[in-house]
PDB file of N, CA and C in Angstrom:
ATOM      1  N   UNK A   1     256.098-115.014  68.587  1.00  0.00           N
ATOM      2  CA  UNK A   1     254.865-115.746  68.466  1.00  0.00           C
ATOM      3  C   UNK A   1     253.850-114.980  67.611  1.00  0.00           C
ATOM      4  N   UNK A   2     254.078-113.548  68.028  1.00  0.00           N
ATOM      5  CA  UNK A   2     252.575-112.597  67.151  1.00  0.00           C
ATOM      6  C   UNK A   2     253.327-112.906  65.703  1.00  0.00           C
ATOM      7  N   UNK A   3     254.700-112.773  65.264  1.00  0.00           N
ATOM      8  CA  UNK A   3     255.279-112.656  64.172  1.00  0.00           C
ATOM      9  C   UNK A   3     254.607-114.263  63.088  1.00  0.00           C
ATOM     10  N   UNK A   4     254.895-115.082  64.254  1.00  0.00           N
ATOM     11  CA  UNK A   4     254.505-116.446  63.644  1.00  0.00           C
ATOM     12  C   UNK A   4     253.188-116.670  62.640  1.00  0.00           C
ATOM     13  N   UNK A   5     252.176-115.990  64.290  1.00  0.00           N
ATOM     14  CA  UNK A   5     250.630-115.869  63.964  1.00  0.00           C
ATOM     15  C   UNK A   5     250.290-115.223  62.787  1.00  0.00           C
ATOM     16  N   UNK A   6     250.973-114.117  62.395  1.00  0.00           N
ATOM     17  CA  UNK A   6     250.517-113.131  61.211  1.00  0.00           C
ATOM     18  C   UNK A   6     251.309-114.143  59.850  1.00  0.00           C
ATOM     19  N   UNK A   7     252.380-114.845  59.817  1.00  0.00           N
ATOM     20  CA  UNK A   7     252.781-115.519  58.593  1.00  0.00           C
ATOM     21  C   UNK A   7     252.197-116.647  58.475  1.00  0.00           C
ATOM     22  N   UNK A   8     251.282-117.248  59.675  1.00  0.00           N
ATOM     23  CA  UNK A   8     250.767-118.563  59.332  1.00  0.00           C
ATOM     24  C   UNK A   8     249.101-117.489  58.850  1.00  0.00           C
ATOM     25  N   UNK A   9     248.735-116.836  59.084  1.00  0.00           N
ATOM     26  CA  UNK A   9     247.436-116.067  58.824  1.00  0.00           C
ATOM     27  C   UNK A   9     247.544-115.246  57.249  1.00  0.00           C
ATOM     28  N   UNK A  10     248.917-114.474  57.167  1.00  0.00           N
ATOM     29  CA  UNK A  10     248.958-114.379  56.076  1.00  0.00           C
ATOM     30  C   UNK A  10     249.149-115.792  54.491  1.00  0.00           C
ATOM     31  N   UNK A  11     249.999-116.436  55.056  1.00  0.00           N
ATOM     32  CA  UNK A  11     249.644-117.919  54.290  1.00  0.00           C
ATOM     33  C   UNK A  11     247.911-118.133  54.272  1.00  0.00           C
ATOM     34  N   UNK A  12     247.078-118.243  55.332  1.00  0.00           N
ATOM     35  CA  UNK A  12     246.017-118.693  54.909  1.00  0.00           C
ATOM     36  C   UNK A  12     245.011-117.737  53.971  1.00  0.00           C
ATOM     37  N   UNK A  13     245.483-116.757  54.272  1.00  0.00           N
ATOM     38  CA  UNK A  13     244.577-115.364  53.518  1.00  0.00           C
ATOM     39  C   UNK A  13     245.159-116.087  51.970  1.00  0.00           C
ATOM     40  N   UNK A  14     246.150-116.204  51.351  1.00  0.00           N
ATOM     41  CA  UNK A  14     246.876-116.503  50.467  1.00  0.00           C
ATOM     42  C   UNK A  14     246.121-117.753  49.595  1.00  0.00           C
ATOM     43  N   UNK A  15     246.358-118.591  50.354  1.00  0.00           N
ATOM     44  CA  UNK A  15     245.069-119.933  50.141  1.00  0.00           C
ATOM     45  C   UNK A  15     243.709-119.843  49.945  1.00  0.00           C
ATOM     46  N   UNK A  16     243.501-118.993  50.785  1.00  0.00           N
ATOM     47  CA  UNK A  16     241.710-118.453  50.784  1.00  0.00           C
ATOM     48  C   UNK A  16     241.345-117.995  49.010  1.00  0.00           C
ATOM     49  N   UNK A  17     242.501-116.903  48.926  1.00  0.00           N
ATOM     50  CA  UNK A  17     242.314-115.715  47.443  1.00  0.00           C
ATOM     51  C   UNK A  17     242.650-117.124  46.656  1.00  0.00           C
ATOM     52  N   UNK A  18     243.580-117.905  46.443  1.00  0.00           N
ATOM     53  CA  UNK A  18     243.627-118.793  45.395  1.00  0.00           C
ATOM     54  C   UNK A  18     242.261-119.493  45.213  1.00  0.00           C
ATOM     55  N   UNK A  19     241.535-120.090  46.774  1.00  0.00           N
ATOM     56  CA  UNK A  19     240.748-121.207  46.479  1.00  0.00           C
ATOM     57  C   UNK A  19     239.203-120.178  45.697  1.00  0.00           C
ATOM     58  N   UNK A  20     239.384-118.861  45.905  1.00  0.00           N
ATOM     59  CA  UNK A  20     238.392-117.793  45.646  1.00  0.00           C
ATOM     60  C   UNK A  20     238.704-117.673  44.132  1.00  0.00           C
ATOM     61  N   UNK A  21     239.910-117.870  43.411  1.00  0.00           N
ATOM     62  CA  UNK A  21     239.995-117.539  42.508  1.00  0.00           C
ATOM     63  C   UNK A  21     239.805-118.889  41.588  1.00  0.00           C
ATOM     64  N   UNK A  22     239.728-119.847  42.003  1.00  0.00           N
ATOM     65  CA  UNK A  22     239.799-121.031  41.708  1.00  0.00           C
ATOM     66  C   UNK A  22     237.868-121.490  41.497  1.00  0.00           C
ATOM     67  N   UNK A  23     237.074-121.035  42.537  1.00  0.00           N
ATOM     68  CA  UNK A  23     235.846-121.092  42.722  1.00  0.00           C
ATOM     69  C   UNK A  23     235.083-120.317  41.433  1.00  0.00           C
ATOM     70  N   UNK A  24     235.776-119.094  41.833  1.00  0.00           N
ATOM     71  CA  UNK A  24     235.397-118.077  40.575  1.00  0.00           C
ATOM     72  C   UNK A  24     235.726-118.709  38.874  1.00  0.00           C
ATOM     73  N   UNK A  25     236.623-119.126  38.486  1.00  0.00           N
ATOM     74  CA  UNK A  25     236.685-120.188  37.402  1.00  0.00           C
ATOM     75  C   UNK A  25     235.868-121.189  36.920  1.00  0.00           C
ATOM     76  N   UNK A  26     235.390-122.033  38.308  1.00  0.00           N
ATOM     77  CA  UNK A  26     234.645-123.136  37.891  1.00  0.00           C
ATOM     78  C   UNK A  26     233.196-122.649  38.235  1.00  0.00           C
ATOM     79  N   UNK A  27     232.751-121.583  38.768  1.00  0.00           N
ATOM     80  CA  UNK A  27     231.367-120.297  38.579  1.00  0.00           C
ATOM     81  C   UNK A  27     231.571-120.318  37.300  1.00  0.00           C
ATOM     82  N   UNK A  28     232.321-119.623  36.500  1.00  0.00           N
ATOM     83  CA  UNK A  28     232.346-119.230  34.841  1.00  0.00           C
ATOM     84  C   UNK A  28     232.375-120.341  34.163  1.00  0.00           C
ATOM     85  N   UNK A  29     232.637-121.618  34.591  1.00  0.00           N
ATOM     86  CA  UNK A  29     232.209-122.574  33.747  1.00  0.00           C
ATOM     87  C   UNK A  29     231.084-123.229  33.667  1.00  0.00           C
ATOM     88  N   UNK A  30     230.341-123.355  35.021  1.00  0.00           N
ATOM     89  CA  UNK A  30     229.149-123.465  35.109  1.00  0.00           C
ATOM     90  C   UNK A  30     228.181-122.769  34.599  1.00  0.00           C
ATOM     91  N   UNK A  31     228.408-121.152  34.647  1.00  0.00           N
ATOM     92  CA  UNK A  31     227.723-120.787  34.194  1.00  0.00           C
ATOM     93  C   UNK A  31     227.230-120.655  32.391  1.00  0.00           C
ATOM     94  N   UNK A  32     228.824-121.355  31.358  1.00  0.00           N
ATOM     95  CA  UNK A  32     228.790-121.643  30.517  1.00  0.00           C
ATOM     96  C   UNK A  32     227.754-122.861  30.005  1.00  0.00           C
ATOM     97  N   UNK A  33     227.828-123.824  31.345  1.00  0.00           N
ATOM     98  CA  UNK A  33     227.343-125.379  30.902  1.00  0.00           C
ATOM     99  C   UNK A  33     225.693-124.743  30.659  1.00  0.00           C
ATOM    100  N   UNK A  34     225.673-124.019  31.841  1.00  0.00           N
ATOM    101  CA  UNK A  34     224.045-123.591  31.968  1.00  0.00           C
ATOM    102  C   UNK A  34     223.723-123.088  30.592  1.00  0.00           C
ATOM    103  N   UNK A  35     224.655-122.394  29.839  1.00  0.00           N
ATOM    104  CA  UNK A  35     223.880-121.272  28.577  1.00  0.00           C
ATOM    105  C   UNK A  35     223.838-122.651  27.630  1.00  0.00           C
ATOM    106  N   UNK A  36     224.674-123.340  28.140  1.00  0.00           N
ATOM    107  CA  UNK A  36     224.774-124.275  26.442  1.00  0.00           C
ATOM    108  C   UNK A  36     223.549-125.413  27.005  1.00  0.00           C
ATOM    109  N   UNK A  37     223.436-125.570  27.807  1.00  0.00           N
ATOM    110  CA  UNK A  37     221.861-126.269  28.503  1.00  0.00           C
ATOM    111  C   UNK A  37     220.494-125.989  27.906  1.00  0.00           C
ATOM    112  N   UNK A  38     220.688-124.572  27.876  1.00  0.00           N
ATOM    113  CA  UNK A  38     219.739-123.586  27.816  1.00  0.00           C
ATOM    114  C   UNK A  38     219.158-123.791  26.598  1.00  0.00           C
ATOM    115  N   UNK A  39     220.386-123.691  25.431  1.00  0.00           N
ATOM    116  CA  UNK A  39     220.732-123.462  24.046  1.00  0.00           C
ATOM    117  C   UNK A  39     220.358-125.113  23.568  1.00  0.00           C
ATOM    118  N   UNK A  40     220.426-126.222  24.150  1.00  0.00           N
ATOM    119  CA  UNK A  40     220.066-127.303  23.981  1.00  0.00           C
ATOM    120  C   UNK A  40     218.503-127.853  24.284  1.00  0.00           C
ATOM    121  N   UNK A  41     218.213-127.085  25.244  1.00  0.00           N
ATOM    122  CA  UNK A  41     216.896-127.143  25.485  1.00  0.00           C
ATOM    123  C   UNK A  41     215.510-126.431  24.438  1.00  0.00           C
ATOM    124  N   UNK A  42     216.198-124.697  24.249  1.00  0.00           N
ATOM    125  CA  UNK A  42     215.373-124.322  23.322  1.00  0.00           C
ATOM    126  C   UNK A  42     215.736-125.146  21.395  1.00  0.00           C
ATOM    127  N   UNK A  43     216.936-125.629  21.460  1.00  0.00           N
ATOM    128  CA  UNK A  43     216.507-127.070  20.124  1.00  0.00           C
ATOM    129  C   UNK A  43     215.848-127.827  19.881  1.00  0.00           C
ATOM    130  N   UNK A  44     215.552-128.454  21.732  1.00  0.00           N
ATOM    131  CA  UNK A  44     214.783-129.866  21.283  1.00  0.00           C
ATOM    132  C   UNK A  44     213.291-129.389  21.674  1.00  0.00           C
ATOM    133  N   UNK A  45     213.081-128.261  22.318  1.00  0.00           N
ATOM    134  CA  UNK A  45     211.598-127.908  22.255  1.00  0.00           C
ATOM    135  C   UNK A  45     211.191-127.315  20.270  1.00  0.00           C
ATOM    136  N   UNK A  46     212.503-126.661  20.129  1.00  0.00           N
ATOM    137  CA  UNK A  46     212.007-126.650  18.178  1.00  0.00           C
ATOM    138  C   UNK A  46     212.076-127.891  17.486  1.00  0.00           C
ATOM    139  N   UNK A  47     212.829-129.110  17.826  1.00  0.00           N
ATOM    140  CA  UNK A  47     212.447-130.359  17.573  1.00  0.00           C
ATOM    141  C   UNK A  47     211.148-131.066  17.954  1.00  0.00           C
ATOM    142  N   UNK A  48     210.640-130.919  18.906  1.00  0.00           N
ATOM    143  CA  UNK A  48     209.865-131.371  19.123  1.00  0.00           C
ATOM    144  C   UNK A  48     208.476-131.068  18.675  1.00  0.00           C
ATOM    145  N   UNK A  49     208.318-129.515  18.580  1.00  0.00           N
ATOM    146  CA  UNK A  49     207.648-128.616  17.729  1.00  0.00           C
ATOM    147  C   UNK A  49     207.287-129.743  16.234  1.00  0.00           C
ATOM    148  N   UNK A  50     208.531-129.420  15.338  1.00  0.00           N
ATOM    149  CA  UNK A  50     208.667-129.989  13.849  1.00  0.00           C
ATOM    150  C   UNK A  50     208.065-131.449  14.640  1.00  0.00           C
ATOM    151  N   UNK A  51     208.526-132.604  15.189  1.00  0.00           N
ATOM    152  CA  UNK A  51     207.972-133.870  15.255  1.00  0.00           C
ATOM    153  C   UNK A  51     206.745-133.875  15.156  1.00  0.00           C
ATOM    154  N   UNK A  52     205.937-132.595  15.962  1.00  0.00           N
ATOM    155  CA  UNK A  52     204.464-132.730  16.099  1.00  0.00           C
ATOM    156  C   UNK A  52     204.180-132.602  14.946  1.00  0.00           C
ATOM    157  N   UNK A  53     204.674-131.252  13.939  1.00  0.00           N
ATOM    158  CA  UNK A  53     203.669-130.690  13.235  1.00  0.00           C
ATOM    159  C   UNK A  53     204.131-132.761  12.118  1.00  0.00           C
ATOM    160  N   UNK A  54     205.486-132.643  11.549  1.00  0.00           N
ATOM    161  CA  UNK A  54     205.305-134.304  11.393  1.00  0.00           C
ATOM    162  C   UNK A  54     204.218-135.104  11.787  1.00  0.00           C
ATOM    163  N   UNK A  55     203.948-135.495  12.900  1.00  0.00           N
ATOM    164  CA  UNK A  55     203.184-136.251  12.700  1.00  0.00           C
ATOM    165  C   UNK A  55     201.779-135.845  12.522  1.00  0.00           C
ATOM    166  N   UNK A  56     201.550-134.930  12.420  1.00  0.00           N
ATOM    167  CA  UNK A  56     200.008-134.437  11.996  1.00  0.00           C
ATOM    168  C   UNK A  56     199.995-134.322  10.209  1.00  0.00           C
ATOM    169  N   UNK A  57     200.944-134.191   9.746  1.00  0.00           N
ATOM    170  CA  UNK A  57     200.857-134.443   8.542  1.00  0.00           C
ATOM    171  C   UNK A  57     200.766-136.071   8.226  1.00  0.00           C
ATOM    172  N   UNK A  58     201.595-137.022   9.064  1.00  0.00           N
ATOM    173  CA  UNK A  58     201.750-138.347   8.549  1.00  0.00           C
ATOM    174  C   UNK A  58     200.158-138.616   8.914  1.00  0.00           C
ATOM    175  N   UNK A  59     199.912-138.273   9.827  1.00  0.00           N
ATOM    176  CA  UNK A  59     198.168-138.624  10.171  1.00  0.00           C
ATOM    177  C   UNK A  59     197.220-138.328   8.871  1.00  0.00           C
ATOM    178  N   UNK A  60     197.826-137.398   8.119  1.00  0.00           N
ATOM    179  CA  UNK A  60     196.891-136.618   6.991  1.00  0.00           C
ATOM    180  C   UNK A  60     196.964-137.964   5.810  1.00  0.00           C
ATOM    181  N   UNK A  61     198.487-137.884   6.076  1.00  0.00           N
ATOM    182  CA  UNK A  61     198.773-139.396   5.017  1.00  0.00           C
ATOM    183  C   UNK A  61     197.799-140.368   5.197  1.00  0.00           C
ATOM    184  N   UNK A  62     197.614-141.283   6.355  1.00  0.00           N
ATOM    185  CA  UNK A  62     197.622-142.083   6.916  1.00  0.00           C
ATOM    186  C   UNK A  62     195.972-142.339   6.551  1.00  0.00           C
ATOM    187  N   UNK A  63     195.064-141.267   6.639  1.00  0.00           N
ATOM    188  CA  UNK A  63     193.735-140.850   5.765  1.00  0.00           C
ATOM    189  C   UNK A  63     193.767-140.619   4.939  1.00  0.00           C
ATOM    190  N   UNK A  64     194.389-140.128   4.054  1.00  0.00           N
ATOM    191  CA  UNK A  64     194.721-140.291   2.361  1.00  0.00           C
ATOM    192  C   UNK A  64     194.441-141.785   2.151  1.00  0.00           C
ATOM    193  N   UNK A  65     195.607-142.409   2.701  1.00  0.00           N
ATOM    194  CA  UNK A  65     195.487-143.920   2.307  1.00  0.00           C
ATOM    195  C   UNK A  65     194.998-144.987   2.452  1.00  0.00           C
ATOM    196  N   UNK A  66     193.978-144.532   3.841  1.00  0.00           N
ATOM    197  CA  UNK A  66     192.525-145.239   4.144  1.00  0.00           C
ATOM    198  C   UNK A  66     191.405-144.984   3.292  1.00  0.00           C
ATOM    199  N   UNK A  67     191.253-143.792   3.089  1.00  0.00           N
ATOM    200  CA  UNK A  67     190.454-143.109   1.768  1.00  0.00           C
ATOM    201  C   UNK A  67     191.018-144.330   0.334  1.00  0.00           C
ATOM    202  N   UNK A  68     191.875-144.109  -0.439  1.00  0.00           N
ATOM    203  CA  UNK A  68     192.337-144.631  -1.490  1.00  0.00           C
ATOM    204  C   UNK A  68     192.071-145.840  -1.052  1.00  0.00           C
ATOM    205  N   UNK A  69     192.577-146.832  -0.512  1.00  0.00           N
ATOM    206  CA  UNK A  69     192.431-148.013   0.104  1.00  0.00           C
ATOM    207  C   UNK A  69     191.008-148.062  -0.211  1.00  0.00           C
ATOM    208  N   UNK A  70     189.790-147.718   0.237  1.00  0.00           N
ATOM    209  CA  UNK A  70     188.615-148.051   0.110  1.00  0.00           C
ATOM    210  C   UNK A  70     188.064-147.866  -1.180  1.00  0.00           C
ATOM    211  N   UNK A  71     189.096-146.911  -1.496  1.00  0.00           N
ATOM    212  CA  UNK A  71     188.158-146.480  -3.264  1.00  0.00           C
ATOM    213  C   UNK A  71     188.252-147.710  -3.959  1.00  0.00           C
ATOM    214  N   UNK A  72     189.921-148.061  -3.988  1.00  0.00           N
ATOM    215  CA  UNK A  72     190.110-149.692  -4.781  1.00  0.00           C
ATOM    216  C   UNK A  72     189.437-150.754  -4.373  1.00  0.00           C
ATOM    217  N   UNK A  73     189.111-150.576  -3.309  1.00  0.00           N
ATOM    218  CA  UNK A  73     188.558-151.588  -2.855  1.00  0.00           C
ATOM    219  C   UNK A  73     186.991-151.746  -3.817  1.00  0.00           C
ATOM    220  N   UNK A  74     186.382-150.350  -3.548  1.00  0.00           N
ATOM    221  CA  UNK A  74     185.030-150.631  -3.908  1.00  0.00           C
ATOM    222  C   UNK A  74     185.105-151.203  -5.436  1.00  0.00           C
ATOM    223  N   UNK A  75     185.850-150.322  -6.592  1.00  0.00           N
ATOM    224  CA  UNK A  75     186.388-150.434  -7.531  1.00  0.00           C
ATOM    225  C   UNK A  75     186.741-151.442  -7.853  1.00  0.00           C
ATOM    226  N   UNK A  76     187.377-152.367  -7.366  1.00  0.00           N
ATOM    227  CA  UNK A  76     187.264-153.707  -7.516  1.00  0.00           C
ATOM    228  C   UNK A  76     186.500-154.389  -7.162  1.00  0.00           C
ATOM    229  N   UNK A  77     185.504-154.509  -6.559  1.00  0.00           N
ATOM    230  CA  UNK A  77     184.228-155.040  -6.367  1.00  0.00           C
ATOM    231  C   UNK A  77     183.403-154.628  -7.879  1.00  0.00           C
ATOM    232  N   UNK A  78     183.036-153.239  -8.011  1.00  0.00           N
ATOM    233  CA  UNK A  78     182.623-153.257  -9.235  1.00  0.00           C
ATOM    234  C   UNK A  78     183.035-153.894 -10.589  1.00  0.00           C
ATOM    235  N   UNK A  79     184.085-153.324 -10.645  1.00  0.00           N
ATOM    236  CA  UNK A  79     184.950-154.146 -11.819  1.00  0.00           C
ATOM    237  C   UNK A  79     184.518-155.846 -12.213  1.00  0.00           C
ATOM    238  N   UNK A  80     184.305-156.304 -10.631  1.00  0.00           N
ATOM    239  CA  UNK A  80     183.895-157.897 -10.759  1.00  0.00           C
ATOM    240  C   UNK A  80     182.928-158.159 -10.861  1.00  0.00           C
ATOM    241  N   UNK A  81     182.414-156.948 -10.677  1.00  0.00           N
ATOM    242  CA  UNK A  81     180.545-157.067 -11.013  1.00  0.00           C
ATOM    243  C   UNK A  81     180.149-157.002 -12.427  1.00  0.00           C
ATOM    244  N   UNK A  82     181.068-156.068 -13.038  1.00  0.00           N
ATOM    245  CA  UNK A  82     180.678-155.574 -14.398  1.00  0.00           C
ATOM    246  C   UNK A  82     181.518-157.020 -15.383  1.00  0.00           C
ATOM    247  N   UNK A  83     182.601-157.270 -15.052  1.00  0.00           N
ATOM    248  CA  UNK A  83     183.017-158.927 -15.579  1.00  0.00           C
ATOM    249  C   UNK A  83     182.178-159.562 -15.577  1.00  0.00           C
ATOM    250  N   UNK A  84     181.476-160.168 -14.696  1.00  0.00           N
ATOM    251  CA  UNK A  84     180.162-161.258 -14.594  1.00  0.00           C
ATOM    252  C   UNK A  84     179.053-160.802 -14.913  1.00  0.00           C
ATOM    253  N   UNK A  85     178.771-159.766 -15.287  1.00  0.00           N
ATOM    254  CA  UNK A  85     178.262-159.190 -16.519  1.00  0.00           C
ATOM    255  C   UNK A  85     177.938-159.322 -17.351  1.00  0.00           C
ATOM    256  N   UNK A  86     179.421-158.649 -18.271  1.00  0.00           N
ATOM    257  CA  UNK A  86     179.531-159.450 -19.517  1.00  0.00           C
ATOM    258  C   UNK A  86     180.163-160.633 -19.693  1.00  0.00           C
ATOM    259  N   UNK A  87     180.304-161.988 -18.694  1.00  0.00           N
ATOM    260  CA  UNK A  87     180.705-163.063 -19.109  1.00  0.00           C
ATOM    261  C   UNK A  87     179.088-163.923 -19.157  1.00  0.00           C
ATOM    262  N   UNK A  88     178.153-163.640 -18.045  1.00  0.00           N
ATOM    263  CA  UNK A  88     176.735-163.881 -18.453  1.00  0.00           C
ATOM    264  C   UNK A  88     176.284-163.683 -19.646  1.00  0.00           C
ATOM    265  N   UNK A  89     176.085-162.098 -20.400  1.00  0.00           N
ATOM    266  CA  UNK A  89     175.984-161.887 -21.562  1.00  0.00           C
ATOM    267  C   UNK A  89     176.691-162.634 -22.314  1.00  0.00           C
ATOM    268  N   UNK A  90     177.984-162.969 -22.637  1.00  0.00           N
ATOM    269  CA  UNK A  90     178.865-163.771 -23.666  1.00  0.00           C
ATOM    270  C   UNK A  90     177.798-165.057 -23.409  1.00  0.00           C
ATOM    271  N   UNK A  91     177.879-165.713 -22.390  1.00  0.00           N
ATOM    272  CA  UNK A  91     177.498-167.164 -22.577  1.00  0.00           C
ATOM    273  C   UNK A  91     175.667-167.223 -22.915  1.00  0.00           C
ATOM    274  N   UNK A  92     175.152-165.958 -22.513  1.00  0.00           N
ATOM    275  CA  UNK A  92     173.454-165.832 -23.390  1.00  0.00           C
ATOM    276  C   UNK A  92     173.714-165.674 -24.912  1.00  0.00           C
ATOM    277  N   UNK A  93     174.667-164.817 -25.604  1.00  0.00           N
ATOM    278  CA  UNK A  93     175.047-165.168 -26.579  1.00  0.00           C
ATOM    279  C   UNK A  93     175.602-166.127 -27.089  1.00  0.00           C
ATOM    280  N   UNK A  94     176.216-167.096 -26.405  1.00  0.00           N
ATOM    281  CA  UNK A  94     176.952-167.808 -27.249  1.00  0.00           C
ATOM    282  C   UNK A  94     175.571-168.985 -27.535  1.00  0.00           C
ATOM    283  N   UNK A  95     174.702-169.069 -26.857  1.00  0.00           N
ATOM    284  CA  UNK A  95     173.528-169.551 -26.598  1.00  0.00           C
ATOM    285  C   UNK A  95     172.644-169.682 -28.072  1.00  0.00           C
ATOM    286  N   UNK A  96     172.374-168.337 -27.627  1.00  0.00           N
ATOM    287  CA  UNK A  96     171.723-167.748 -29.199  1.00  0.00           C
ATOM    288  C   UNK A  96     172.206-168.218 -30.026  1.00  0.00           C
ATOM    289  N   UNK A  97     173.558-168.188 -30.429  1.00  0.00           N
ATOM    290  CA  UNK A  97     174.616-168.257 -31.291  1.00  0.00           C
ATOM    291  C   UNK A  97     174.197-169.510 -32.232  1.00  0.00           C
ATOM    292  N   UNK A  98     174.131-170.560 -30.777  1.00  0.00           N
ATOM    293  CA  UNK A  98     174.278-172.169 -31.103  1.00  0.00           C
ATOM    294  C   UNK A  98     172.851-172.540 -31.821  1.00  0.00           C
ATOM    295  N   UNK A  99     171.555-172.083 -31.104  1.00  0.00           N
ATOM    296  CA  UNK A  99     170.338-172.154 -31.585  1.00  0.00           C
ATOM    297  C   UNK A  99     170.572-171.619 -33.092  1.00  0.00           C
ATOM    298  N   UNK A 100     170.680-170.311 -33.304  1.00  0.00           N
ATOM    299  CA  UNK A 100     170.517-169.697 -34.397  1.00  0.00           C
ATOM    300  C   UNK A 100     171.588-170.488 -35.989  1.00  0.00           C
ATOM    301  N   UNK A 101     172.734-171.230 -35.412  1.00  0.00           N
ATOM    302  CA  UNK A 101     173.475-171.695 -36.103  1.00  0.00           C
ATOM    303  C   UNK A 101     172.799-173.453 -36.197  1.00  0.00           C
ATOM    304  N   UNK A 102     172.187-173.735 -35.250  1.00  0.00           N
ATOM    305  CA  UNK A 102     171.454-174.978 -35.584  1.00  0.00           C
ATOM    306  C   UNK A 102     170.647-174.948 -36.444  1.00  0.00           C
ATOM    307  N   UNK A 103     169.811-173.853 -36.593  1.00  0.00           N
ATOM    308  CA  UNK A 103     168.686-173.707 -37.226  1.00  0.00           C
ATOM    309  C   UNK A 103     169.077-173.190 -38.863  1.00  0.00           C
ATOM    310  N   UNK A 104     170.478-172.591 -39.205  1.00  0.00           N
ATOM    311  CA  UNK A 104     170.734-172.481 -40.430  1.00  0.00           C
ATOM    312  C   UNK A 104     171.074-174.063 -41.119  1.00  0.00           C
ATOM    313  N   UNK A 105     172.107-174.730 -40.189  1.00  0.00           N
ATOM    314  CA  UNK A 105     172.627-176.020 -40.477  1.00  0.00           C
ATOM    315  C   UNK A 105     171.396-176.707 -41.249  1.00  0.00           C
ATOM    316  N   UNK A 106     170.032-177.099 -40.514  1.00  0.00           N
ATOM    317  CA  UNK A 106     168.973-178.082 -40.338  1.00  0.00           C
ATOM    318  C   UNK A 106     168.155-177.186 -41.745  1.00  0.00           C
ATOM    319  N   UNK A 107     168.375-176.083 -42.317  1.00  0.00           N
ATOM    320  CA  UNK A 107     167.268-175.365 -43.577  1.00  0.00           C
ATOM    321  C   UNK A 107     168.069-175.519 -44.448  1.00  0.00           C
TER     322      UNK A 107
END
């Protein structure tokens, strides 16, 4: 019976060291997942970094082209000012024009 006890005890010691050695394996893989976690994490905090400084530049854009936007804008307002302008002037001249050409016709 003691003989029994020690081969069913030595079997379990046997089982124990495998399931220990088995534990210890999937420890070293975990502890792999963790570094490459790690290694994934400090990327997307340097991604995320670059996105910011991105969008603080597109913001810079984004006032560039509100700026420009208004310049044309005004710029074309003037432009239509200075047309009606000289299309007033043309038609005070053409005015003149007609008087002054009546008055050669009629001498």
């Amino acid at each position: 019976m003691e003989a029994l006890l020690r081969e069913l005890m030595g079997k379990i010691d046997i089982q124990f060291d495998q399931m220990g050695k088995r534990l210890d394996g999937i420890d070293l893989r975990l502890d792999g997942m963790d570094k490459r976690f790690d290694e994934i994490d400090l990327r997307l905090d340097g991604m995320d970094k670059r996105f910011d400084g991105i969008d603080g530049r597109l913001d810079g854009v984004r006032g560039r082209i509100e700026t420009f936007t208004e310049t044309i804008n005004n710029q074309a307002t003037e432009f239509r000012s200075h047309f009606k302008q000289i299309h007033t002037r043309l038609d005070e001249h053409g005015k003149i024009f007609s008087v002054v050409a009546d008055e050669l016709v009629r001498d």
